[in-house]
C-alpha atoms as a PDB file:
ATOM      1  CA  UNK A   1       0.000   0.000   0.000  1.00  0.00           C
ATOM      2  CA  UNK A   2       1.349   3.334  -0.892  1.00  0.00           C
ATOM      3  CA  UNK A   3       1.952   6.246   2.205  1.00  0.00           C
ATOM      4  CA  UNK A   4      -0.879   8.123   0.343  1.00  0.00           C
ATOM      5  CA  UNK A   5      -3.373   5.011   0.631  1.00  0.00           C
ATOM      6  CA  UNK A   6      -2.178   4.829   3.886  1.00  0.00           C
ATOM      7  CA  UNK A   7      -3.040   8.544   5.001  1.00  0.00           C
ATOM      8  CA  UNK A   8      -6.603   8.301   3.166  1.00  0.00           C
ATOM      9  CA  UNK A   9      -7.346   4.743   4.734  1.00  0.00           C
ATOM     10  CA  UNK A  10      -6.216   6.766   8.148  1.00  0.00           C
ATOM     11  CA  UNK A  11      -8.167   9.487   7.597  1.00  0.00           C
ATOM     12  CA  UNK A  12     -11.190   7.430   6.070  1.00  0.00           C
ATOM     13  CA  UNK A  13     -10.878   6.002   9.911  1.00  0.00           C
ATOM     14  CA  UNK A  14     -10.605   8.725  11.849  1.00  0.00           C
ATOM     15  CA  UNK A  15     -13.506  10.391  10.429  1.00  0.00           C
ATOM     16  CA  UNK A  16     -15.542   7.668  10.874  1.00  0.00           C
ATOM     17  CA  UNK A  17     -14.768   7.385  14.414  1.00  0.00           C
ATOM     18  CA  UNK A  18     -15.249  11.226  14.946  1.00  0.00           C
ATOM     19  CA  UNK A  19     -19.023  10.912  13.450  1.00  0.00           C
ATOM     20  CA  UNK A  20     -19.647   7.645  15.788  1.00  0.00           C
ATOM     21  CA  UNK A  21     -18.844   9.664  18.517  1.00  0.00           C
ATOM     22  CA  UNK A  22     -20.993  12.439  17.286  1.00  0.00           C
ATOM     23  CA  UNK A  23     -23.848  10.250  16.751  1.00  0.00           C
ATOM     24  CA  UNK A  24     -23.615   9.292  20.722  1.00  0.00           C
ATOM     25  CA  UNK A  25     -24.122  12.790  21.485  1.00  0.00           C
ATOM     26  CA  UNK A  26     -27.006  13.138  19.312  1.00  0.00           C
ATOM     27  CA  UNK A  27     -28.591  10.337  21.371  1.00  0.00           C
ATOM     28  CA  UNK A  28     -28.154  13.082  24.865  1.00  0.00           C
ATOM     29  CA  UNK A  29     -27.693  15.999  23.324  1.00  0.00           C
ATOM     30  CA  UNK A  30     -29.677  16.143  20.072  1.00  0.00           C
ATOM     31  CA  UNK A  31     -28.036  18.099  17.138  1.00  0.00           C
ATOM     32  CA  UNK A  32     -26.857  20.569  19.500  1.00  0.00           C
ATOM     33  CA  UNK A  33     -22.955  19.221  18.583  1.00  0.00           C
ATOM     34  CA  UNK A  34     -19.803  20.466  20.314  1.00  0.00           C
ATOM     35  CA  UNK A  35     -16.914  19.797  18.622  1.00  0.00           C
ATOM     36  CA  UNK A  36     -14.717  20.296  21.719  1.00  0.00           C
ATOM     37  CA  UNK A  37     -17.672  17.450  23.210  1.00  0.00           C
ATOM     38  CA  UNK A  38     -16.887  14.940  20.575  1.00  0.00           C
ATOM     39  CA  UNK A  39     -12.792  15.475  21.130  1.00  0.00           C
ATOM     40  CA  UNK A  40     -12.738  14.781  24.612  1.00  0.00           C
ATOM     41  CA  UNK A  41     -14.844  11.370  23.968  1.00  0.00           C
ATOM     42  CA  UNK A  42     -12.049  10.257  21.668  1.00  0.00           C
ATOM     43  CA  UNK A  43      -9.207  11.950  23.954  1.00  0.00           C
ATOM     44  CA  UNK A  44      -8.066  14.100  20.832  1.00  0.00           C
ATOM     45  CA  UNK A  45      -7.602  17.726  21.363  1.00  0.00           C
ATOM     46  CA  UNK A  46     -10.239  20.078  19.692  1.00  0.00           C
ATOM     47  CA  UNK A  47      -8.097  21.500  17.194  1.00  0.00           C
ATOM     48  CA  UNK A  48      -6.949  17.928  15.720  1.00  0.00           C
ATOM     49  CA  UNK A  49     -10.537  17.205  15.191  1.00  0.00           C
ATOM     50  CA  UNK A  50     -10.773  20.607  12.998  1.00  0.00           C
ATOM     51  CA  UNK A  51      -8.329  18.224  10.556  1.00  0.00           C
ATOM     52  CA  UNK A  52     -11.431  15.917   9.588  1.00  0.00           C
ATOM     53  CA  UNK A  53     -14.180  18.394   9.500  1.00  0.00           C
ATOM     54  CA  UNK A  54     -13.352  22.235   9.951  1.00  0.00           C
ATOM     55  CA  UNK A  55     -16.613  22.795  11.486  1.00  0.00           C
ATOM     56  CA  UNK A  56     -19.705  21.862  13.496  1.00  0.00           C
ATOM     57  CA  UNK A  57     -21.940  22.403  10.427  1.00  0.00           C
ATOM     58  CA  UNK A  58     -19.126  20.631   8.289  1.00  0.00           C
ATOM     59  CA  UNK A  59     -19.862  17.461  10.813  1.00  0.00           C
ATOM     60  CA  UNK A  60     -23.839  18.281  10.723  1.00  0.00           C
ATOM     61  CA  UNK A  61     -23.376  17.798   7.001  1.00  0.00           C
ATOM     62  CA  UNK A  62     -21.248  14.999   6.794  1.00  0.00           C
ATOM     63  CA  UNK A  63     -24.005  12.810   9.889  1.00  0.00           C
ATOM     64  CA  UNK A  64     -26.969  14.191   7.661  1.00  0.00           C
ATOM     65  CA  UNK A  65     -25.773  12.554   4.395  1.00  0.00           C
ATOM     66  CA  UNK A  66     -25.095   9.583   6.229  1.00  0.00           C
ATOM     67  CA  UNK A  67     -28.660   9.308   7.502  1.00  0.00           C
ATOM     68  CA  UNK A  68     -30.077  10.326   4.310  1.00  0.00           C
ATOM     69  CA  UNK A  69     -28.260   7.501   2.542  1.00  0.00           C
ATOM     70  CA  UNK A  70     -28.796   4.641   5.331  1.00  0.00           C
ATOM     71  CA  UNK A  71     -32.506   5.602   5.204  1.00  0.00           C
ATOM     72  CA  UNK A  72     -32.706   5.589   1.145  1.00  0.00           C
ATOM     73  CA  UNK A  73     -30.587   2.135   1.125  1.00  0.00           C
ATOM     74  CA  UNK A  74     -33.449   0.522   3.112  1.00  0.00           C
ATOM     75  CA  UNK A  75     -36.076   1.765   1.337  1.00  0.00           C
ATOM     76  CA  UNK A  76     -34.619   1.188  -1.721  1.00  0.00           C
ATOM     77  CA  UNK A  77     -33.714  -2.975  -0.285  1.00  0.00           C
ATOM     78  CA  UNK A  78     -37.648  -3.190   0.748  1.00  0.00           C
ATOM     79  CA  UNK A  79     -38.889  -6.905  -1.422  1.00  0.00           C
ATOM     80  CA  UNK A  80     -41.789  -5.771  -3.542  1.00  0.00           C
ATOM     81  CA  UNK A  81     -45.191  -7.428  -3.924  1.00  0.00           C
ATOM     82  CA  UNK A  82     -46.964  -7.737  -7.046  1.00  0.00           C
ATOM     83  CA  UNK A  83     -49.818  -4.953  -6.372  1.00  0.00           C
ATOM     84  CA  UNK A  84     -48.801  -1.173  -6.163  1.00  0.00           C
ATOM     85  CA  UNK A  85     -50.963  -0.610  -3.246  1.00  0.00           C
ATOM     86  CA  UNK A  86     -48.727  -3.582  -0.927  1.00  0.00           C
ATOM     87  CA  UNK A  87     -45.427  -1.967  -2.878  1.00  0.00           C
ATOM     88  CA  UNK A  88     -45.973   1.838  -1.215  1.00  0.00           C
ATOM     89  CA  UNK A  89     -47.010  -0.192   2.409  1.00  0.00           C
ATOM     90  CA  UNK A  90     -43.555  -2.218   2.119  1.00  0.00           C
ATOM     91  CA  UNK A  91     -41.674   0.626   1.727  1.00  0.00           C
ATOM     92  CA  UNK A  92     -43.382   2.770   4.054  1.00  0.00           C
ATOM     93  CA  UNK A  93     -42.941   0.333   6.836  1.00  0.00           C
ATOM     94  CA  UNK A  94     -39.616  -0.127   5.348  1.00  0.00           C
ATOM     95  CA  UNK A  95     -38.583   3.526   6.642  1.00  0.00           C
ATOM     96  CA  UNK A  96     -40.844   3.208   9.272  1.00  0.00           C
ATOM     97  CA  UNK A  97     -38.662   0.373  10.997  1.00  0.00           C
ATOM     98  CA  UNK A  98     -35.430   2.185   9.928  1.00  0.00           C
ATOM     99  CA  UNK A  99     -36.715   5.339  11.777  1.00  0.00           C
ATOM    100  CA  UNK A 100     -37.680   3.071  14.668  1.00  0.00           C
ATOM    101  CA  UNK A 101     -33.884   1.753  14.900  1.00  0.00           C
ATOM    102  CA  UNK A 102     -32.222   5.191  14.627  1.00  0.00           C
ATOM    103  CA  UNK A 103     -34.459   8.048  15.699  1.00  0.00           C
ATOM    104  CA  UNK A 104     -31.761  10.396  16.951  1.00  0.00           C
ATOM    105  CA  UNK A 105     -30.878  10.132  12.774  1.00  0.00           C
ATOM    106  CA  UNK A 106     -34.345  10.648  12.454  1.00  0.00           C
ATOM    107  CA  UNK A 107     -34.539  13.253  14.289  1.00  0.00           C
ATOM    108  CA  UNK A 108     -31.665  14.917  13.146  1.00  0.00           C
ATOM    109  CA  UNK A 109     -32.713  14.977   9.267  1.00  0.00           C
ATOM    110  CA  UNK A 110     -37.073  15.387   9.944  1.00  0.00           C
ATOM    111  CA  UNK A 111     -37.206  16.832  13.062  1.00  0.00           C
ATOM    112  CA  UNK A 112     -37.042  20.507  14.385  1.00  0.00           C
ATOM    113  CA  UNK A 113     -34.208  22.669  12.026  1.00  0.00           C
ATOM    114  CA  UNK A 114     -31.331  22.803  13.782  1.00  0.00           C
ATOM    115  CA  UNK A 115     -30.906  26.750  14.782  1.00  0.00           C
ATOM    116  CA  UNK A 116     -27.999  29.037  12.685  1.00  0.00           C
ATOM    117  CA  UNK A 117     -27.142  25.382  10.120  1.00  0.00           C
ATOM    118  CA  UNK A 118     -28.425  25.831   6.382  1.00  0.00           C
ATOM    119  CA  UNK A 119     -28.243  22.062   4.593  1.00  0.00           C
ATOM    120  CA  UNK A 120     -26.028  22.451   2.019  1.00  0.00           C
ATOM    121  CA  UNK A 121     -27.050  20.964  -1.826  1.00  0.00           C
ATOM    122  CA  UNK A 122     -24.666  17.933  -1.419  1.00  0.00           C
ATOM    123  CA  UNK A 123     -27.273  16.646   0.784  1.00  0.00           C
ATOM    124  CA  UNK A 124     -29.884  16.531  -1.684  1.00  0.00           C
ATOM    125  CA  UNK A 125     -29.075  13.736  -3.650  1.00  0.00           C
ATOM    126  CA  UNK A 126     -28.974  11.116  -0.569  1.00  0.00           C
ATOM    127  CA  UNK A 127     -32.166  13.392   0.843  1.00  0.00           C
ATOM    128  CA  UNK A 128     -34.562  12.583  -2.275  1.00  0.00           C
ATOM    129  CA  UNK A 129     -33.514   8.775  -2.272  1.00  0.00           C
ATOM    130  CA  UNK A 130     -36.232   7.479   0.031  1.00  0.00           C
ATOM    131  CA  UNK A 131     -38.670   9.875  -1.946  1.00  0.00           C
ATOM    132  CA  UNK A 132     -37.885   7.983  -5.571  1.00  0.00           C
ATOM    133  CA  UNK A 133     -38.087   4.581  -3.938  1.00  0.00           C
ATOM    134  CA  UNK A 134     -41.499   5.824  -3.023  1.00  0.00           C
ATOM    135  CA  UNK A 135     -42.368   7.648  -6.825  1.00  0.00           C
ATOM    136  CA  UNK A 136     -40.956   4.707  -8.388  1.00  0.00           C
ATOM    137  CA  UNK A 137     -43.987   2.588  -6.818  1.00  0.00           C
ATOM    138  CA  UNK A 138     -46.173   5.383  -8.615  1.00  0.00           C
ATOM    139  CA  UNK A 139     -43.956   5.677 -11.699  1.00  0.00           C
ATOM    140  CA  UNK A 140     -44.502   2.305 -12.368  1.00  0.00           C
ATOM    141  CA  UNK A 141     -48.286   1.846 -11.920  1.00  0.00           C
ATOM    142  CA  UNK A 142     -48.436   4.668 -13.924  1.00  0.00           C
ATOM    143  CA  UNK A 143     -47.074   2.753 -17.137  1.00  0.00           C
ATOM    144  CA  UNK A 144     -49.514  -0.061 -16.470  1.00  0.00           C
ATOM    145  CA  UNK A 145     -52.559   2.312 -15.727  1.00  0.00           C
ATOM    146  CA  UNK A 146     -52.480   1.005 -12.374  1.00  0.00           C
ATOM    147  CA  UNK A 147     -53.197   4.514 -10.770  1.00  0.00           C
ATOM    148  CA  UNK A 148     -55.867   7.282 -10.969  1.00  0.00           C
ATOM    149  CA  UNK A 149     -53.852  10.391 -12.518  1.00  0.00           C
ATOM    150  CA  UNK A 150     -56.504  12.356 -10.902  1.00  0.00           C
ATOM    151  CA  UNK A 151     -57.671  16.294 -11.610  1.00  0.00           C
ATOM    152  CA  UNK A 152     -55.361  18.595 -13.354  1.00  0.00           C
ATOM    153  CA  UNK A 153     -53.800  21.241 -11.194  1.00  0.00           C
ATOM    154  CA  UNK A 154     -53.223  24.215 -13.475  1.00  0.00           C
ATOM    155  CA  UNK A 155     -51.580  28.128 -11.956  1.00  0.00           C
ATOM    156  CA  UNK A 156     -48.319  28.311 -10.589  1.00  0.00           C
ATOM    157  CA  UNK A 157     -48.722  25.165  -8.212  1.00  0.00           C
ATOM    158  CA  UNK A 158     -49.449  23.375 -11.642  1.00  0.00           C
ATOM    159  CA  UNK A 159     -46.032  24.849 -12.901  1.00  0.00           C
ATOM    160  CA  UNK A 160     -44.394  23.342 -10.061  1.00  0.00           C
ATOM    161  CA  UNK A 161     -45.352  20.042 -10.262  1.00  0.00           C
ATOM    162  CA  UNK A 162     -44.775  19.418 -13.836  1.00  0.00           C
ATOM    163  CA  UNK A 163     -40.899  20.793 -13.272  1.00  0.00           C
ATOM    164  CA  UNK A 164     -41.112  17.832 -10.394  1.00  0.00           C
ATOM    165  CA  UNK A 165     -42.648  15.437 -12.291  1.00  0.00           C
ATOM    166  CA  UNK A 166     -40.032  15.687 -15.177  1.00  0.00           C
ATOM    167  CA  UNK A 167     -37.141  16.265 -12.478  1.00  0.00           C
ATOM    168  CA  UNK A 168     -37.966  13.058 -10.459  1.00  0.00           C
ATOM    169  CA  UNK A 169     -40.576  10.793 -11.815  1.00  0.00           C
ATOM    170  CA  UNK A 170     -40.946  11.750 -16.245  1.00  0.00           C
ATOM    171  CA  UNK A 171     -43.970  10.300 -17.597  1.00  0.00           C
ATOM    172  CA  UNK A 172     -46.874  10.821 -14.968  1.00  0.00           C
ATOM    173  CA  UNK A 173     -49.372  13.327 -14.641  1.00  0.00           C
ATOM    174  CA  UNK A 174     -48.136  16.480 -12.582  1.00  0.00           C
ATOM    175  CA  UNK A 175     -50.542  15.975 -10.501  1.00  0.00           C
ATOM    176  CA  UNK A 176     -50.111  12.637  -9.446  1.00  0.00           C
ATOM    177  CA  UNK A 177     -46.189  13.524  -8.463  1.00  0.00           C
ATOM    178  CA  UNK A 178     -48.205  15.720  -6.145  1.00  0.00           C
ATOM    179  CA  UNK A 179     -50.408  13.592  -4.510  1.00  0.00           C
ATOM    180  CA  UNK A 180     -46.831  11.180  -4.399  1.00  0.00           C
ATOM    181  CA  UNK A 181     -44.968  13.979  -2.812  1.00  0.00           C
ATOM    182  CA  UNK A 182     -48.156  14.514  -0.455  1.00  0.00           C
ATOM    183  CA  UNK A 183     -48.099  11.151   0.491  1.00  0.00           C
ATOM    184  CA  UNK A 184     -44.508  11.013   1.424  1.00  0.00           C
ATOM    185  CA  UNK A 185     -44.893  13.961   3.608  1.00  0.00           C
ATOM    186  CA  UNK A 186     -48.160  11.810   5.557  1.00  0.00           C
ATOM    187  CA  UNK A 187     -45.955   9.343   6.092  1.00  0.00           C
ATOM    188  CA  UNK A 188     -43.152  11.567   7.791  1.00  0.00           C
ATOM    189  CA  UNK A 189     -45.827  13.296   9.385  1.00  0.00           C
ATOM    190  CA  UNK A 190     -47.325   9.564  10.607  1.00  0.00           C
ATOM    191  CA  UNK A 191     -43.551   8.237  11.419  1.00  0.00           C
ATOM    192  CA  UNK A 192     -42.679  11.598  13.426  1.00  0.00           C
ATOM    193  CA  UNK A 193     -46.216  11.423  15.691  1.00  0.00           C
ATOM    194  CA  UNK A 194     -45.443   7.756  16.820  1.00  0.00           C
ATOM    195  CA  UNK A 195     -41.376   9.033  17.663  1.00  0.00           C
ATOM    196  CA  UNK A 196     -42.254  11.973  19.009  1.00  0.00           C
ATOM    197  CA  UNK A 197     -44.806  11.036  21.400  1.00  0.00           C
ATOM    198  CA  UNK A 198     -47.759  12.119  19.778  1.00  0.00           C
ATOM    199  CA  UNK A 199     -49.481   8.643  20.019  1.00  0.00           C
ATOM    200  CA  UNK A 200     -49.049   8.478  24.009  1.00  0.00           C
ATOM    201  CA  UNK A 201     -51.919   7.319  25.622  1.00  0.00           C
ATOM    202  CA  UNK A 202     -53.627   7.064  22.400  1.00  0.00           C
ATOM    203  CA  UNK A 203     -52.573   4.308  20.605  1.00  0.00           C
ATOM    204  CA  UNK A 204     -51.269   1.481  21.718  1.00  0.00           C
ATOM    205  CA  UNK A 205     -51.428  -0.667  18.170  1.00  0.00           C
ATOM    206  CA  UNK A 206     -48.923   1.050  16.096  1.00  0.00           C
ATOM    207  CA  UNK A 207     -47.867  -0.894  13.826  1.00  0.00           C
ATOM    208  CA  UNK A 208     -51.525  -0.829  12.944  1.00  0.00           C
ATOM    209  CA  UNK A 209     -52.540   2.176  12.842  1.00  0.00           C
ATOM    210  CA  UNK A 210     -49.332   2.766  10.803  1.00  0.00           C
ATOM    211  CA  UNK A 211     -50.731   0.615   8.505  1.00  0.00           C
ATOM    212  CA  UNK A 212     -54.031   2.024   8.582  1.00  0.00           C
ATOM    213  CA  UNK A 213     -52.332   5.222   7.538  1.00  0.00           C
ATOM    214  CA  UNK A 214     -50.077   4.175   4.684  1.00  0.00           C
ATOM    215  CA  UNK A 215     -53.407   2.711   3.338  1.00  0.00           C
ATOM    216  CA  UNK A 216     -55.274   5.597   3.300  1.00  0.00           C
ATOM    217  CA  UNK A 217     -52.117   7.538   1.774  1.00  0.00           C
ATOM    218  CA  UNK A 218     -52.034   4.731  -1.075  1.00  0.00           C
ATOM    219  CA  UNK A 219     -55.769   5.146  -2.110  1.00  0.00           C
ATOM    220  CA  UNK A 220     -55.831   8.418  -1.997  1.00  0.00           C
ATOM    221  CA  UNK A 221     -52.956   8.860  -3.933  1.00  0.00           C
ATOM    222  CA  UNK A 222     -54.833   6.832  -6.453  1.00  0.00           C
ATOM    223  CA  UNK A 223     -52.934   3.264  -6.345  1.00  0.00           C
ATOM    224  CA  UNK A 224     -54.958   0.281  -7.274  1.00  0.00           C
END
């Protein structure tokens, strides 16, 4: 191995370890990361963890994108049923039981902003990778006329969706990558309540009424 494989396969390392150990503090301390925090957990001084990322938002960044892309890897791993209806349910329970296992990441990349940090756009292509597994479920009983394309939206809103709908998912209706985008934000919406407490003393079958949910979501995005 040459000395500059060695350094990167060091530094590869290090940086791993120094997100671990700001992934602990997530679980106590939510995003609110110190840097100084994260040294003294590995016994480095401050200013050698400024080597791997030069900042707390430079960290933020680098834990976000590693969310994002867990998440997206396990929706996009869900098995897939036959009907469209069962394909949106396996994937929503799919990031359901992925938020379940790691909801200080959850938190982190759906919960509340985290105060003076602005997400950079190298986060967007590991952000929208649970959102195409989802419009790919859509896409796809699209081309078979397995879904309802629904109303036309026209105005600016209309505008908007078509520039989605060629972005993300070409070949449906504008206003059915709507209803899919809609339906992705129930199910954070859905995910977030049970995490965040929401369901205390309420509801007791989760799982259930998670289910109940995503069905809902799936017929009235127009699957069939």
């Amino acid at each position: 191995m040459s000395a500059a494989s060695l350094r990167a396969r060091i530094r590869a390392e290090m940086s791993d370890e120094i997100k671990a150990a700001a992934r602990r503090h997530l679980a106590t301390d939510g995003a609110n990361l110190s840097l100084r925090a994260v040294a003294r957990d590995l016994g480095m001084a401050s200013s050698a963890v400024y080597r791997y990322f030069a900042s707390r938002d430079e960290l933020l960044t680098a834990l976000i994108i590693d969310a994002y892309d867990d998440l997206g890897a396990a929706a996009e791993a869900v098995p897939l049923p036959d009907s469209f209806p069962e394909q949106w349910l396996a994937v929503a329970h799919g990031v359901r039981e992925w938020a379940l296992a790691n909801p200080h990441e959850w938190a982190l990349v759906y919960g509340s902003p985290v105060p003076g940090y602005q997400a950079p756009a190298d986060t967007i292509g590991s952000a929208i990778r649970v959102i195409l597994a989802l419009a790919k479920v859509v896409q796809n009983a699209s081309l078979v006329g397995r879904v309802d394309d629904g109303e036309p939206v026209g105005g600016r809103l209309g505008a908007e969706l078509q520039a989605m709908a060629d972005t993300a998912v070409p070949g449906i209706a504008p206003q059915l990558a709507g209803r899919t985008m809609a339906g992705w934000i129930q199910l954070i919406g859905a995910i977030s309540a049970e995490l965040f407490g929401q369901l205390q003393n309420t509801i007791d079958a989760r799982r259930d009424f998670f289910e109940f949910q995503m069905r809902g979501t799936a017929a009235w995005i127009g699957l069939r």
